[in-house]
Protein backbone atom coordinates (compact mmCIF):
# COMPACT_ATOMS: atom_id res chain seq x y z
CA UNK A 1 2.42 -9.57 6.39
CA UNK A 2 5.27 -7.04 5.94
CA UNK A 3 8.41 -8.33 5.27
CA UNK A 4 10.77 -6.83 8.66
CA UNK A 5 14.20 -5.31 7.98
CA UNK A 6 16.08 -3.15 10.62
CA UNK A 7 16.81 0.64 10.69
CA UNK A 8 20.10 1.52 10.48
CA UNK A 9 22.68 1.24 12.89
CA UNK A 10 22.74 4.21 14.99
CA UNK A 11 19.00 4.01 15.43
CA UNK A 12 19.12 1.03 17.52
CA UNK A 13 16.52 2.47 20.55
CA UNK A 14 13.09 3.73 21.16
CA UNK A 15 12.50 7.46 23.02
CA UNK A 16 9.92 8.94 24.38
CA UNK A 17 8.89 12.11 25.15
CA UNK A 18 7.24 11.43 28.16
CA UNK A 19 8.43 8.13 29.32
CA UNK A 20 10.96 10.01 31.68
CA UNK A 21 8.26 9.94 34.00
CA UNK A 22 8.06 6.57 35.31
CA UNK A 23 11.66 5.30 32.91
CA UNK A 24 14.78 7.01 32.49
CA UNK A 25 16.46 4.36 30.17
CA UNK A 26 15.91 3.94 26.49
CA UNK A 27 14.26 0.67 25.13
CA UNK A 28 15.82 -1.75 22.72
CA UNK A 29 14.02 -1.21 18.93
CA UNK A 30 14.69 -4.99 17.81
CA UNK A 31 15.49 -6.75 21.13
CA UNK A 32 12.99 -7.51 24.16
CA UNK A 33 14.20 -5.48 26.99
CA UNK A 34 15.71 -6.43 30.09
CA UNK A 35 13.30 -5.34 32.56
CA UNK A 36 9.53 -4.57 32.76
CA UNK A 37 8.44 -0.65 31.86
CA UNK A 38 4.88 0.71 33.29
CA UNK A 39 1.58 0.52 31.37
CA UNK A 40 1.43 3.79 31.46
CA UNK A 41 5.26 4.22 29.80
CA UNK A 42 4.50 1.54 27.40
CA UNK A 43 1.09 3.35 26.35
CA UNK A 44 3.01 6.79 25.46
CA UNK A 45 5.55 5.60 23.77
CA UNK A 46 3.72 3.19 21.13
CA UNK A 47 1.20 6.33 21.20
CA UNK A 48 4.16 8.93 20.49
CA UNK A 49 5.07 6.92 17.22
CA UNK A 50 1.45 6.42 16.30
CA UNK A 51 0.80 10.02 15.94
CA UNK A 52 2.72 10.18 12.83
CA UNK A 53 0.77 7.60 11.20
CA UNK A 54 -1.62 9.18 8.40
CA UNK A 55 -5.41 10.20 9.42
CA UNK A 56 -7.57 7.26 8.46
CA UNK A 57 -10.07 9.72 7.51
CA UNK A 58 -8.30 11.22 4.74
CA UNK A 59 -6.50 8.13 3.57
CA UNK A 60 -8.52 8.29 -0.09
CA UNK A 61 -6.11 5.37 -1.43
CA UNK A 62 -8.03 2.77 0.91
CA UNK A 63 -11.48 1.23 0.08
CA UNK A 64 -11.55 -0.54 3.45
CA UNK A 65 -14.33 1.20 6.24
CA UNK A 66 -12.64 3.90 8.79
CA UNK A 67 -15.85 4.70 10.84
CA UNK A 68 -18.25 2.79 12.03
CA UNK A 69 -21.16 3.42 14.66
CA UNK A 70 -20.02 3.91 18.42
CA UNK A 71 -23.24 0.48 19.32
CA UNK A 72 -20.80 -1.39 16.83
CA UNK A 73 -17.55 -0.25 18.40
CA UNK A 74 -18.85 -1.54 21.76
CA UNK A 75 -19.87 -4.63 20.07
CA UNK A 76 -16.23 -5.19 18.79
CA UNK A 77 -14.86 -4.71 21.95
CA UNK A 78 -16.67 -7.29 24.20
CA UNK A 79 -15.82 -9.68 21.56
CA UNK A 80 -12.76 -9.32 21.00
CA UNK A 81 -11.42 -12.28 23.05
CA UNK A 82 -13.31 -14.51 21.00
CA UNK A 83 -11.50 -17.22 18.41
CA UNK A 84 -14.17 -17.39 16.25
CA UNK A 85 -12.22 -21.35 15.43
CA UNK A 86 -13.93 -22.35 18.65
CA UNK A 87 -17.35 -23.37 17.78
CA UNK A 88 -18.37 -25.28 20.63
CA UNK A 89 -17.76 -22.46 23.09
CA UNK A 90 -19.15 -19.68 20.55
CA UNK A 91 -21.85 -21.31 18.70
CA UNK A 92 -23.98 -18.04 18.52
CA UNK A 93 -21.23 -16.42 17.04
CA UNK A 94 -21.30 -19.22 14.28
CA UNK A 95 -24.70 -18.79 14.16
CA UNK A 96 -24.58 -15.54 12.86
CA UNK A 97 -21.84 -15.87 10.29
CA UNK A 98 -24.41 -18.89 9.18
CA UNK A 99 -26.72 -15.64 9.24
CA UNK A 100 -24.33 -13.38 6.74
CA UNK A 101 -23.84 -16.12 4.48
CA UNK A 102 -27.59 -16.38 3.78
CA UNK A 103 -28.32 -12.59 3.67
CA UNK A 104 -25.54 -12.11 1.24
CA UNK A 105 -25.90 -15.50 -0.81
CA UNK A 106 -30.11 -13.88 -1.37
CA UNK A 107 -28.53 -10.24 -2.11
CA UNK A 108 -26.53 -12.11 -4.83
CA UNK A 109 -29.14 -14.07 -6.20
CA UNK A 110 -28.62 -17.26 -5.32
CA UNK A 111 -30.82 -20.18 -6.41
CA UNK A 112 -31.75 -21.60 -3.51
CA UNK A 113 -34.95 -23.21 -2.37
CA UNK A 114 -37.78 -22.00 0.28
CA UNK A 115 -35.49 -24.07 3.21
CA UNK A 116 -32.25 -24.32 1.90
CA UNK A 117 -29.12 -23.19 3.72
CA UNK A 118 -26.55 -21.24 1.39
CA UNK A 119 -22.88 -22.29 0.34
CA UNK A 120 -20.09 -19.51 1.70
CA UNK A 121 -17.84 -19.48 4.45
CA UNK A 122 -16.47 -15.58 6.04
CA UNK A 123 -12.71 -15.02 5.33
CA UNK A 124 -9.85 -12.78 6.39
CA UNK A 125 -10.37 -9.72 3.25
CA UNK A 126 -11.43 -10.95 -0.34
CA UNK A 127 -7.98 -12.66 -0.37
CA UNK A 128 -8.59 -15.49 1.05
CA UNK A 129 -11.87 -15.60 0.11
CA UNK A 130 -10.32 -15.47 -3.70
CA UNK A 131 -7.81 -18.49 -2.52
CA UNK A 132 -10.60 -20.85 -1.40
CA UNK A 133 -12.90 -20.06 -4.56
CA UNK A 134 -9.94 -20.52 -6.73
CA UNK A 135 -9.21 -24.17 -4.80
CA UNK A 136 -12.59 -25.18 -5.44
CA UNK A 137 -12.22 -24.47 -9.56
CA UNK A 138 -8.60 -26.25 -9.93
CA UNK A 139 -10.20 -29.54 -7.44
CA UNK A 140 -13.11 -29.56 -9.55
CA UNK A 141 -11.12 -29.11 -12.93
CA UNK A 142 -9.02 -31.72 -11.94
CA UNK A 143 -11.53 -34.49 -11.02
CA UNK A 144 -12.97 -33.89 -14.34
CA UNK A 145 -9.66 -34.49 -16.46
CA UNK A 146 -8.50 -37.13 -14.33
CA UNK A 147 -12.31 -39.07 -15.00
CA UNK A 148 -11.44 -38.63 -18.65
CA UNK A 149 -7.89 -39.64 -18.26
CA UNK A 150 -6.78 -36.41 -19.45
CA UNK A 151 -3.27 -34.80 -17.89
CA UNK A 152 -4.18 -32.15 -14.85
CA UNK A 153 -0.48 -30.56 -14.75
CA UNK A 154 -1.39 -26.75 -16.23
CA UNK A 155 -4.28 -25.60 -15.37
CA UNK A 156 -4.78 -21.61 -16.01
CA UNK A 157 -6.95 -18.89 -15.23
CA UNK A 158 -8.03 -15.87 -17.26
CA UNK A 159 -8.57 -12.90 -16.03
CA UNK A 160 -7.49 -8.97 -17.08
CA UNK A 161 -4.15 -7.05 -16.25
CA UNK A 162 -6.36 -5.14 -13.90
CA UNK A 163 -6.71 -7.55 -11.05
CA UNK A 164 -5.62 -7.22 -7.57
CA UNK A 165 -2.66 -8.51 -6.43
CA UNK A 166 -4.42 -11.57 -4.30
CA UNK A 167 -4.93 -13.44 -7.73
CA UNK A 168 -0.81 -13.19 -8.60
CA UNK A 169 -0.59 -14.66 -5.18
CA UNK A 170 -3.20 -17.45 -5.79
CA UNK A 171 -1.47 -18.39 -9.33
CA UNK A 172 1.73 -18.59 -7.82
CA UNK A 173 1.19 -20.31 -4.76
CA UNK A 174 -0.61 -22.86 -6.25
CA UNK A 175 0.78 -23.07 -9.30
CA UNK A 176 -1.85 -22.28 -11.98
CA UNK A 177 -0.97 -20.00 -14.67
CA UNK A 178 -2.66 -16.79 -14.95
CA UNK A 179 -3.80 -15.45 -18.84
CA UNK A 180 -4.18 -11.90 -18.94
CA UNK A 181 -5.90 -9.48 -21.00
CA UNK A 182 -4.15 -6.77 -22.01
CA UNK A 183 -5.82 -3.47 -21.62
CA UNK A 184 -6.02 -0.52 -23.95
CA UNK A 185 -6.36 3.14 -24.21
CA UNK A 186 -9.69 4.51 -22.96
CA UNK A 187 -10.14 0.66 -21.82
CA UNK A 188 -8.93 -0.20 -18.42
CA UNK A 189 -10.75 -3.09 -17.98
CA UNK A 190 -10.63 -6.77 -19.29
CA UNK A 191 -12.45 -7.13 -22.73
CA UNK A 192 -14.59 -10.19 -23.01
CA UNK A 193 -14.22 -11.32 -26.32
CA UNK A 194 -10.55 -11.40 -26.40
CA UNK A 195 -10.44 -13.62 -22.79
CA UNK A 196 -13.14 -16.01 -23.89
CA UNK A 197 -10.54 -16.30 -26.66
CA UNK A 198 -7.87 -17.33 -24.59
CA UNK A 199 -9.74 -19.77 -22.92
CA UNK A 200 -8.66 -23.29 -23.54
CA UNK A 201 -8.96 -26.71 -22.02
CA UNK A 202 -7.25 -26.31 -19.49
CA UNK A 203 -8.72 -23.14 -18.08
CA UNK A 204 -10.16 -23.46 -14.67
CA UNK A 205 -12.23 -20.21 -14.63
CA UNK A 206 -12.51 -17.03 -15.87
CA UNK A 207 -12.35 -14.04 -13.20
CA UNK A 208 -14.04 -10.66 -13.94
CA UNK A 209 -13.93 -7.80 -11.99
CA UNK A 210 -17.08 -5.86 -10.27
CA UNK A 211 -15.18 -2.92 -9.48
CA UNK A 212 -11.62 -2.57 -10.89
CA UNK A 213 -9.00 -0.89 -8.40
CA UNK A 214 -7.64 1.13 -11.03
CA UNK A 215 -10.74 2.94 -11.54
CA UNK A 216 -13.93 1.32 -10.45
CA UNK A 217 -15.28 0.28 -13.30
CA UNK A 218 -17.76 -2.78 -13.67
CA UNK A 219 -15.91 -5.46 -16.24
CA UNK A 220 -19.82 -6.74 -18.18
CA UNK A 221 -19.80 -9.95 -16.75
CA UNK A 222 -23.08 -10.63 -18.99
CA UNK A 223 -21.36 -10.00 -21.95
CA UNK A 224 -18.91 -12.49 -20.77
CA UNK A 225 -20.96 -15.40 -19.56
CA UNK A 226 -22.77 -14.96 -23.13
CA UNK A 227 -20.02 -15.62 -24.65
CA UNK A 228 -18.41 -18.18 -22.94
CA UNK A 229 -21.36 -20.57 -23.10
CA UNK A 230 -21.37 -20.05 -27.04
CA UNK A 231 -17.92 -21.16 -26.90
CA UNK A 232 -18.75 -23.85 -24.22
CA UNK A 233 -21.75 -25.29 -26.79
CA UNK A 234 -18.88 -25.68 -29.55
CA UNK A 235 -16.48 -27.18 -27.54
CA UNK A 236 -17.76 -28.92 -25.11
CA UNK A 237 -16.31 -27.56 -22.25
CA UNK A 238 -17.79 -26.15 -19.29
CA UNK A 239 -15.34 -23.53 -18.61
CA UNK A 240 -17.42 -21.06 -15.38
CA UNK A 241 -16.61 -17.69 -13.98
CA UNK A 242 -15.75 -16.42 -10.67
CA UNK A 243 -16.54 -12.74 -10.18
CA UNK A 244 -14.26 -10.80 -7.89
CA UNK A 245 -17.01 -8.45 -6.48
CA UNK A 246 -14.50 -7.13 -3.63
CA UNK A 247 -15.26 -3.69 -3.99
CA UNK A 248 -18.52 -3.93 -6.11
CA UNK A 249 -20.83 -6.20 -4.50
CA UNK A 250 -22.19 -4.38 -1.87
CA UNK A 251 -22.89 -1.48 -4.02
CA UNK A 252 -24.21 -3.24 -7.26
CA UNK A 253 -27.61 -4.47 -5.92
CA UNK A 254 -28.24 -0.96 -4.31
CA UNK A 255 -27.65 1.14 -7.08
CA UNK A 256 -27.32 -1.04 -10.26
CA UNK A 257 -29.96 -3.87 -9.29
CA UNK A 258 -30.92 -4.79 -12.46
CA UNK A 259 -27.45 -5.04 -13.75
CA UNK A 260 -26.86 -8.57 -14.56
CA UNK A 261 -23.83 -9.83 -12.90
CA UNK A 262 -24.17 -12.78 -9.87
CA UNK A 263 -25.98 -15.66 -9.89
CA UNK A 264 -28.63 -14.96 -12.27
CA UNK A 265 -25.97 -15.70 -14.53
CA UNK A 266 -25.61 -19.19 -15.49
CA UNK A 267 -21.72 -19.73 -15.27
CA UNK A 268 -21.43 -17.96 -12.23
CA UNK A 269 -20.37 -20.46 -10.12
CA UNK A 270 -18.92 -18.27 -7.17
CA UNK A 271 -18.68 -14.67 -5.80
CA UNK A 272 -15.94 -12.92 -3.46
CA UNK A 273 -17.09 -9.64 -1.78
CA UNK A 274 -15.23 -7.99 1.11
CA UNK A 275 -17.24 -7.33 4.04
CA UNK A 276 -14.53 -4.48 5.18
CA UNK A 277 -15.10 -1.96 2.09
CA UNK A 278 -18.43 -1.23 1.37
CA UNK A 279 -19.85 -3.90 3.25
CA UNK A 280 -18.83 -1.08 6.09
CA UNK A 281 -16.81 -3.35 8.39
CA UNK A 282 -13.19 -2.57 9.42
CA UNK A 283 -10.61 -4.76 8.08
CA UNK A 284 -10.38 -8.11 8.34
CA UNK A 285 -14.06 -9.42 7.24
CA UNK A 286 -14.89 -11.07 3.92
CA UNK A 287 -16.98 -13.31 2.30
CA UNK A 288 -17.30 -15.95 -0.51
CA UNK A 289 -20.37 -17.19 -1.82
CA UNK A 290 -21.24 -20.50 -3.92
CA UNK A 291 -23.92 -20.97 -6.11
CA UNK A 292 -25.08 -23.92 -4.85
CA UNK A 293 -22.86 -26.99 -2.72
CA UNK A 294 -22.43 -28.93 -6.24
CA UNK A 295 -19.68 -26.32 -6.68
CA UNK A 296 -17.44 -26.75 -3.97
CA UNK A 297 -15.46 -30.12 -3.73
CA UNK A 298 -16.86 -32.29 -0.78
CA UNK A 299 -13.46 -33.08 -0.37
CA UNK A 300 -11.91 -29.43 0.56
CA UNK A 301 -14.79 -29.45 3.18
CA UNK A 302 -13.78 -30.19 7.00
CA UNK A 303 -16.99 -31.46 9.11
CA UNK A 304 -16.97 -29.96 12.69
CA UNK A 305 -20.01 -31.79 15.04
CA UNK A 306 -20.90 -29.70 17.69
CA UNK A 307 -24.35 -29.37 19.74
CA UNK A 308 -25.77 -32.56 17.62
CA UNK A 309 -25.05 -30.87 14.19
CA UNK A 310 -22.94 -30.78 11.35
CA UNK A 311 -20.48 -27.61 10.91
CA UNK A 312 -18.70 -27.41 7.66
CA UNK A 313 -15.56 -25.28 7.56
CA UNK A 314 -14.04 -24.51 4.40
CA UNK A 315 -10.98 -21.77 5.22
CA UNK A 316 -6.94 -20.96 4.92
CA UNK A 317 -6.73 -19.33 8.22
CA UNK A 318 -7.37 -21.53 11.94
CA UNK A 319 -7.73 -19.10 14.66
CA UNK A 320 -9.21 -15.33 13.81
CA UNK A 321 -11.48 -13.01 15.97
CA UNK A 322 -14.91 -13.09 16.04
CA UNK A 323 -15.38 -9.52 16.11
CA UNK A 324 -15.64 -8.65 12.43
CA UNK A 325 -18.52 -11.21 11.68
CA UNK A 326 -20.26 -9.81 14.65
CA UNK A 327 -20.14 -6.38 13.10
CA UNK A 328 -21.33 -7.16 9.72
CA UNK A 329 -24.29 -8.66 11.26
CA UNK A 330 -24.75 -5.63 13.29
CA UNK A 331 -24.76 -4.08 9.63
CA UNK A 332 -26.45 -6.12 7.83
CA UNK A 333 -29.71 -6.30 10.50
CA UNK A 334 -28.89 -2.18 11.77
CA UNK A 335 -29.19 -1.00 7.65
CA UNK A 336 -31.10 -3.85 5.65
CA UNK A 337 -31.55 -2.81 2.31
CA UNK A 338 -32.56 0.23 2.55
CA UNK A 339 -29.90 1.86 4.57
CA UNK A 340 -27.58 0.53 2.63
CA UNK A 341 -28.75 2.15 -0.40
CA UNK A 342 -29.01 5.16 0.63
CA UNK A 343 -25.20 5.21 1.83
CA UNK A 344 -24.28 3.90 -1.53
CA UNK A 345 -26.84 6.61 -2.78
CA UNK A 346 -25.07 9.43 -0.85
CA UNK A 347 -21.41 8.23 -1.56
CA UNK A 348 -21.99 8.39 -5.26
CA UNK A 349 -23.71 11.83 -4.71
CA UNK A 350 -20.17 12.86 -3.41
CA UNK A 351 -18.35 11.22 -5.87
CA UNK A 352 -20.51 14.03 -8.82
CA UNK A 353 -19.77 16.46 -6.66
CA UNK A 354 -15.82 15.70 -6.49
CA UNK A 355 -15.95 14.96 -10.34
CA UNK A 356 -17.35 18.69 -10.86
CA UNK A 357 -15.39 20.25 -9.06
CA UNK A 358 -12.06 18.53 -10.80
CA UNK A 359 -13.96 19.18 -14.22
CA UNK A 360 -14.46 22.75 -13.34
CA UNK A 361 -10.49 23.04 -13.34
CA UNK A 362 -10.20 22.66 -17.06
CA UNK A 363 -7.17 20.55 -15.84
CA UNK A 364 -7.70 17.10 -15.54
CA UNK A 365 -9.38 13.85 -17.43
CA UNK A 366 -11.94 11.82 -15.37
CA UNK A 367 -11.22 8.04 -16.15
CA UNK A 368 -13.63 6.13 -13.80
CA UNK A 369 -16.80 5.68 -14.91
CA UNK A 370 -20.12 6.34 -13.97
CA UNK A 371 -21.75 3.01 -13.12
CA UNK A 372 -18.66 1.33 -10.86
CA UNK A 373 -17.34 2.43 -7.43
CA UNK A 374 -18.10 5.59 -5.97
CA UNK A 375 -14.19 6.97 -6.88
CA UNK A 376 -12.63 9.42 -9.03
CA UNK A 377 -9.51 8.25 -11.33
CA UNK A 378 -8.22 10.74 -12.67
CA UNK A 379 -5.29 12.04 -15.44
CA UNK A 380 -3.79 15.31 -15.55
CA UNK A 381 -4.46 16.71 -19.64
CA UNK A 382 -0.88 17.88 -19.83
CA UNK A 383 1.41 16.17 -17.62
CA UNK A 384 4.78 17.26 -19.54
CA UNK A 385 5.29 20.26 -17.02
CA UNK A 386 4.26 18.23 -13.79
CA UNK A 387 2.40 15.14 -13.13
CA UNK A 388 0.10 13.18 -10.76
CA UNK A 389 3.02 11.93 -9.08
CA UNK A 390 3.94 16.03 -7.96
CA UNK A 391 0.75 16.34 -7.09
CA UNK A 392 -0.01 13.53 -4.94
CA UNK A 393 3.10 14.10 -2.75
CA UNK A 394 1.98 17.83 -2.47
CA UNK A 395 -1.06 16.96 -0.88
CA UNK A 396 0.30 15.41 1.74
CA UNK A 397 0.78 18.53 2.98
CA UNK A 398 -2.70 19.41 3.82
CA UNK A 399 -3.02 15.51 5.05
CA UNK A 400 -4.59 14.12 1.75
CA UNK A 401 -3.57 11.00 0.87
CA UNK A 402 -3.95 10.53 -2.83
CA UNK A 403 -2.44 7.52 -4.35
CA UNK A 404 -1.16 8.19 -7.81
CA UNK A 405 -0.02 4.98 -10.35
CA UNK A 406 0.21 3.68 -13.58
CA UNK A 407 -1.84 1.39 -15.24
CA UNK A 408 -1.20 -2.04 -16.12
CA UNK A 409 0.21 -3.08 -19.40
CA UNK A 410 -0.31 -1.83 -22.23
CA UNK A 411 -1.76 1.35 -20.90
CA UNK A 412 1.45 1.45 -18.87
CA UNK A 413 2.01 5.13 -19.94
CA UNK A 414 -1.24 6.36 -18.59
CA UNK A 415 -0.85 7.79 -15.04
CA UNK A 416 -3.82 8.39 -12.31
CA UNK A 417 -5.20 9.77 -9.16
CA UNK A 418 -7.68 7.77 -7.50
CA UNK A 419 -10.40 9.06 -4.76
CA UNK A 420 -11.93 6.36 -2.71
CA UNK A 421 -15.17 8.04 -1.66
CA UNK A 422 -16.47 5.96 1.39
CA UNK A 423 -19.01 6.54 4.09
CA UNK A 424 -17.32 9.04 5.95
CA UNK A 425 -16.14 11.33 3.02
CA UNK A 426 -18.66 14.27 3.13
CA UNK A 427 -19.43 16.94 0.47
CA UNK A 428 -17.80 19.47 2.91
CA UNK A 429 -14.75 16.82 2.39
CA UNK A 430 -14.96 16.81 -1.59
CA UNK A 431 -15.07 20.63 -1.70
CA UNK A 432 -12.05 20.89 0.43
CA UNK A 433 -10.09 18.72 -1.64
CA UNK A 434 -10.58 20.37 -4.39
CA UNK A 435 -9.83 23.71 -3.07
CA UNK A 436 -6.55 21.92 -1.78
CA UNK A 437 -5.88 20.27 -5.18
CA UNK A 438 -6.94 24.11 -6.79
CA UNK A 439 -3.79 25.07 -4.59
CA UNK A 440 -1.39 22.40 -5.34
CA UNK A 441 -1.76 23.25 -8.67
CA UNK A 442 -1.13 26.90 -8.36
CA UNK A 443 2.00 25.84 -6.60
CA UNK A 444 3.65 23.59 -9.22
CA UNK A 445 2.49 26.53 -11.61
CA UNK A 446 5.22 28.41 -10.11
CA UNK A 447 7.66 25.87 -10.10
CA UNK A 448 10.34 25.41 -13.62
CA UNK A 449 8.81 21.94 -14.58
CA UNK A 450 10.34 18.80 -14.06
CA UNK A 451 11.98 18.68 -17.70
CA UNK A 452 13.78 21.88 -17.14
CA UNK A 453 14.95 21.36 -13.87
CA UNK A 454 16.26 17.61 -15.16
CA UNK A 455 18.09 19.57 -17.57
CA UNK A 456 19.56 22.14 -15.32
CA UNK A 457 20.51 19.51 -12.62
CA UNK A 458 22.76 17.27 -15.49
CA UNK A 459 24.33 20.10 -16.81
CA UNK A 460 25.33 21.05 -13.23
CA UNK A 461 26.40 17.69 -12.72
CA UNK A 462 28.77 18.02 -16.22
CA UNK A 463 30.28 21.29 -15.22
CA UNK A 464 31.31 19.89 -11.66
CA UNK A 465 32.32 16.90 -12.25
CA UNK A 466 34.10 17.82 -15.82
CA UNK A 467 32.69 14.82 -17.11
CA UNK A 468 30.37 13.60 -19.80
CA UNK A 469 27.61 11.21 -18.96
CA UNK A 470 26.58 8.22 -20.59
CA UNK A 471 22.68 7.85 -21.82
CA UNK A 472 21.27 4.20 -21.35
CA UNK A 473 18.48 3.28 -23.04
CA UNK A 474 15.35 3.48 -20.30
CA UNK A 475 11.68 2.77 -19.95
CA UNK A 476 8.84 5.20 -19.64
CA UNK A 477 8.58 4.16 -16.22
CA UNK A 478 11.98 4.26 -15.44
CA UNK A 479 12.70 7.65 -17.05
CA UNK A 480 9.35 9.20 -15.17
CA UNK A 481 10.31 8.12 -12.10
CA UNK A 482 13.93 9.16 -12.48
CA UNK A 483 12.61 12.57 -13.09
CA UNK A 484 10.31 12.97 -10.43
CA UNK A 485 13.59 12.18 -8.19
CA UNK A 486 15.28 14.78 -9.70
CA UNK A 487 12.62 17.29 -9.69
CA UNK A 488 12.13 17.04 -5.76
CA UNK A 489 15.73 17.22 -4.79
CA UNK A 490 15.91 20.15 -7.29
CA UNK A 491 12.53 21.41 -5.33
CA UNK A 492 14.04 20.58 -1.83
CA UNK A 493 17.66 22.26 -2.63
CA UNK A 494 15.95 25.71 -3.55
CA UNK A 495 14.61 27.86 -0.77
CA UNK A 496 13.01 30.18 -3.39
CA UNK A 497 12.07 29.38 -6.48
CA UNK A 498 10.66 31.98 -9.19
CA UNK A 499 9.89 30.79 -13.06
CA UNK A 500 6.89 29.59 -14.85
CA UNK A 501 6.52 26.38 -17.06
């Protein structure tokens, strides 16, 4: 959900190019109209402003599948008029969500018997499947304390500064306190000792991370369940983890599978993975996993009776399409292991070849890892001329879109570039961006760096103005950003521009 706000006030109407066709009058932006418009009138329009959206293809910021086979497509399509909520009237398509839940709970490692059904439910994205899973720790953490007759009012979780967003969310709206380790220079992930020394009583998991967003990396969830059932032995405690395997978990037991990480850990209790990244769904699919039905609360369960059996449904969300579970069990039947791997096989094979070629520049410092995601974070050596910020909204001119960021504290002052290699980025595709990166680099080259051109701007601003200014006391952040403000209008002001950092 994006909160709405209006445009401003003289851009109260919608144009098209075309629509003078079959309309002559202008459509209200924020109001219904009046009157009815043709299809074909409505089509251009919405089409017209669509154009100017970015090119899915080349959005490298997003992890979530842009392509997928044109059998799949058609599958989407004829079921798109499904509410997957409806059980009675679908039950095949229930059937085969019943089907994903098994193949994925086995891919994990589950411990489950010859005959017995798996524990997971499919989601809306890795965020809600992180909401439920984080339900079923606090429920179960509180039924414990309140046995004992111990107080349930702050329970927390422990996790690193690296997680996604979707575990702020869960802390906040449901109030349990989120512990976070700290990360470090050259150490972007959360550190196992120091969270299994944060965990206390009151701690209702710990969450690692298969696959960090900042830069891919695999958090050693062995390490961590070693640990914590040391510290579980000497206090008595019983303190499990959840791992967040959003981005890794369909790419761990292809390429890594005899990295210990799911269920063949003891105090893994539950797994997230989300079916639209490299599960290669489009968005809106994921997928939470239990380790066995002793982990989720009975009493979180809803019990659904349709065609003489039992249907539990454990979810956020009521209504949602049916499409997306449809497609990963297109994916999971068209692929089976082996085509999976060798996707996962062929993206990291792209992600080398990016990684040379940005090497091969002398200019930049990888900070992903090898074992992790297929992406490439990376740091510019020398940023005090330019930095990733420049060059991330320079690429935008050859339609690359290349996130750049900070990282969480403390490594706050490090900056990156991340490429998301999926499916459809080809070595033809890594080449070219580097050739176009190669470029943008040239460019800024030529440009007076941001520094000098700061400079130049203030003392402008002095002469005009006949003033002095007044320096405030800023962040990093604040100051880098300022900057990079002043460096573009500088940029934008200049036709011509001749110097050299």
């Amino acid at each position: 959900m994006v909160l709405s706000k209006t445009a401003s006030e003289s851009d109260v109407s919608v144009h098209s190019t075309f629509a003078s066709r079959y309309v002559r009058t202008s459509l209200p932006r924020f109001r219904m109209g009046e009157n009815s418009i043709p299809k074909e009138a409505a089509y251009q329009i919405i089409n017209d402003e669509l154009m100017l959206d970015g090119n899915p293809r080349l959005n490298l910021a997003s992890f979530v599948t842009t392509w997928m086979e044109p059998e799949c497509d058609k599958l989407i399509m004829s079921s798109i008029n499904k509410n997957y909520v409806d059980m009675d009237e679908y039950p095949v398509t229930t059937e085969l969500q019943n089907r994903c839940v098994n193949m994925i709970a086995h891919l994990f490692n589950a411990p489950l018997g010859e005959s017995e059904a798996a524990v997971g439910v499919g989601t809306v994205g890795s965020s809600e499947a992180i909401m439920l899973a984080g339900l079923a720790f606090k429920r179960k953490w509180q039924n414990k304390r309140r046995a004992e007759g111990l107080p349930v009012d702050k329970p927390n979780i422990v996790t690193g500064a690296n997680v996604q967003v979707c575990w702020e969310k869960f802390a906040r709206y449901f109030e349990v306190e989120l512990k976070e380790v700290k990360l470090r220079d050259d150490y972007f992930v959360m550190d196992p000792e120091k969270a299994v020394e944060m965990v206390d009583e009151n701690t209702i998991c710990v969450a690692a991370i298969l696959g960090s967003t900042l830069n891919g990396e695999f958090e050693d969830v062995k390490r961590l369940n070693d640990l914590l059932v040391e510290k579980n032995n000497e206090t008595g405690w019983d303190t499990p983890i959840h791992v967040d395997a959003a981005s890794g978990g369909f790419i761990a037991p292809f390429l890594y599978p005899e990295l210990e990480w799911d269920f063949r850990l003891l105090l893994v209790k539950s797994i997230n993975v989300s079916g639209h990244k490299y599960g290669l769904v489009y968005a809106g699919i994921g997928w939470v996993i239990w380790r066995n039905k002793e982990d989720l609360p009975e009493e979180l369960i809803f019990h659904i009776n349709y065609l003489g059996a039992d249907q539990p449904t454990f979810t956020l969300n009521f209504s949602k399409g049916s499409s997306q579970v449809i497609a990963q069990y297109y994916q999971l039947i068209r692929l089976g292991f082996e085509g999976y791997r060798n996707i996962m096989e062929n993206c990291r094979e792209n992600m080398i070849v990016l990684r040379e070629g940005l090497e091969k520049t002398g200019r930049f410092k990888i900070v992903s890892k090898d074992e992790g995601v297929p992406l490439v974070a990376f740091s510019l050596k020398d940023n005090h001329c330019h930095d990733e910020f420049e060059i991330s909204d320079l690429l935008r001119r050859y339609g690359w879109i290349v996130p750049a960021y900070t990282m969480p504290a403390d490594a706050q002052h490090v900056t990156v570039l991340r490429v998301v290699i999926r499916e459809d980025f080809s070595h033809t595709l890594a080449e070219r961006l580097v050739n176009d990166i190669q470029k943008v680099l040239h460019e800024l080259d030529r440009l007076p760096s941001k520094l000098s051109s700061n400079s130049t701007i203030e003392t402008q601003e002095i002469e005009n103005n006949e003033k002095s200014t007044v320096t405030t006391k800023k962040s990093a952040l604040e100051t880098q950003r300022e900057i990079t403000t002043i460096w573009r209008k500088f940029v934008m002001d200049k036709k011509k521009i001749t110097g050299v950092c």
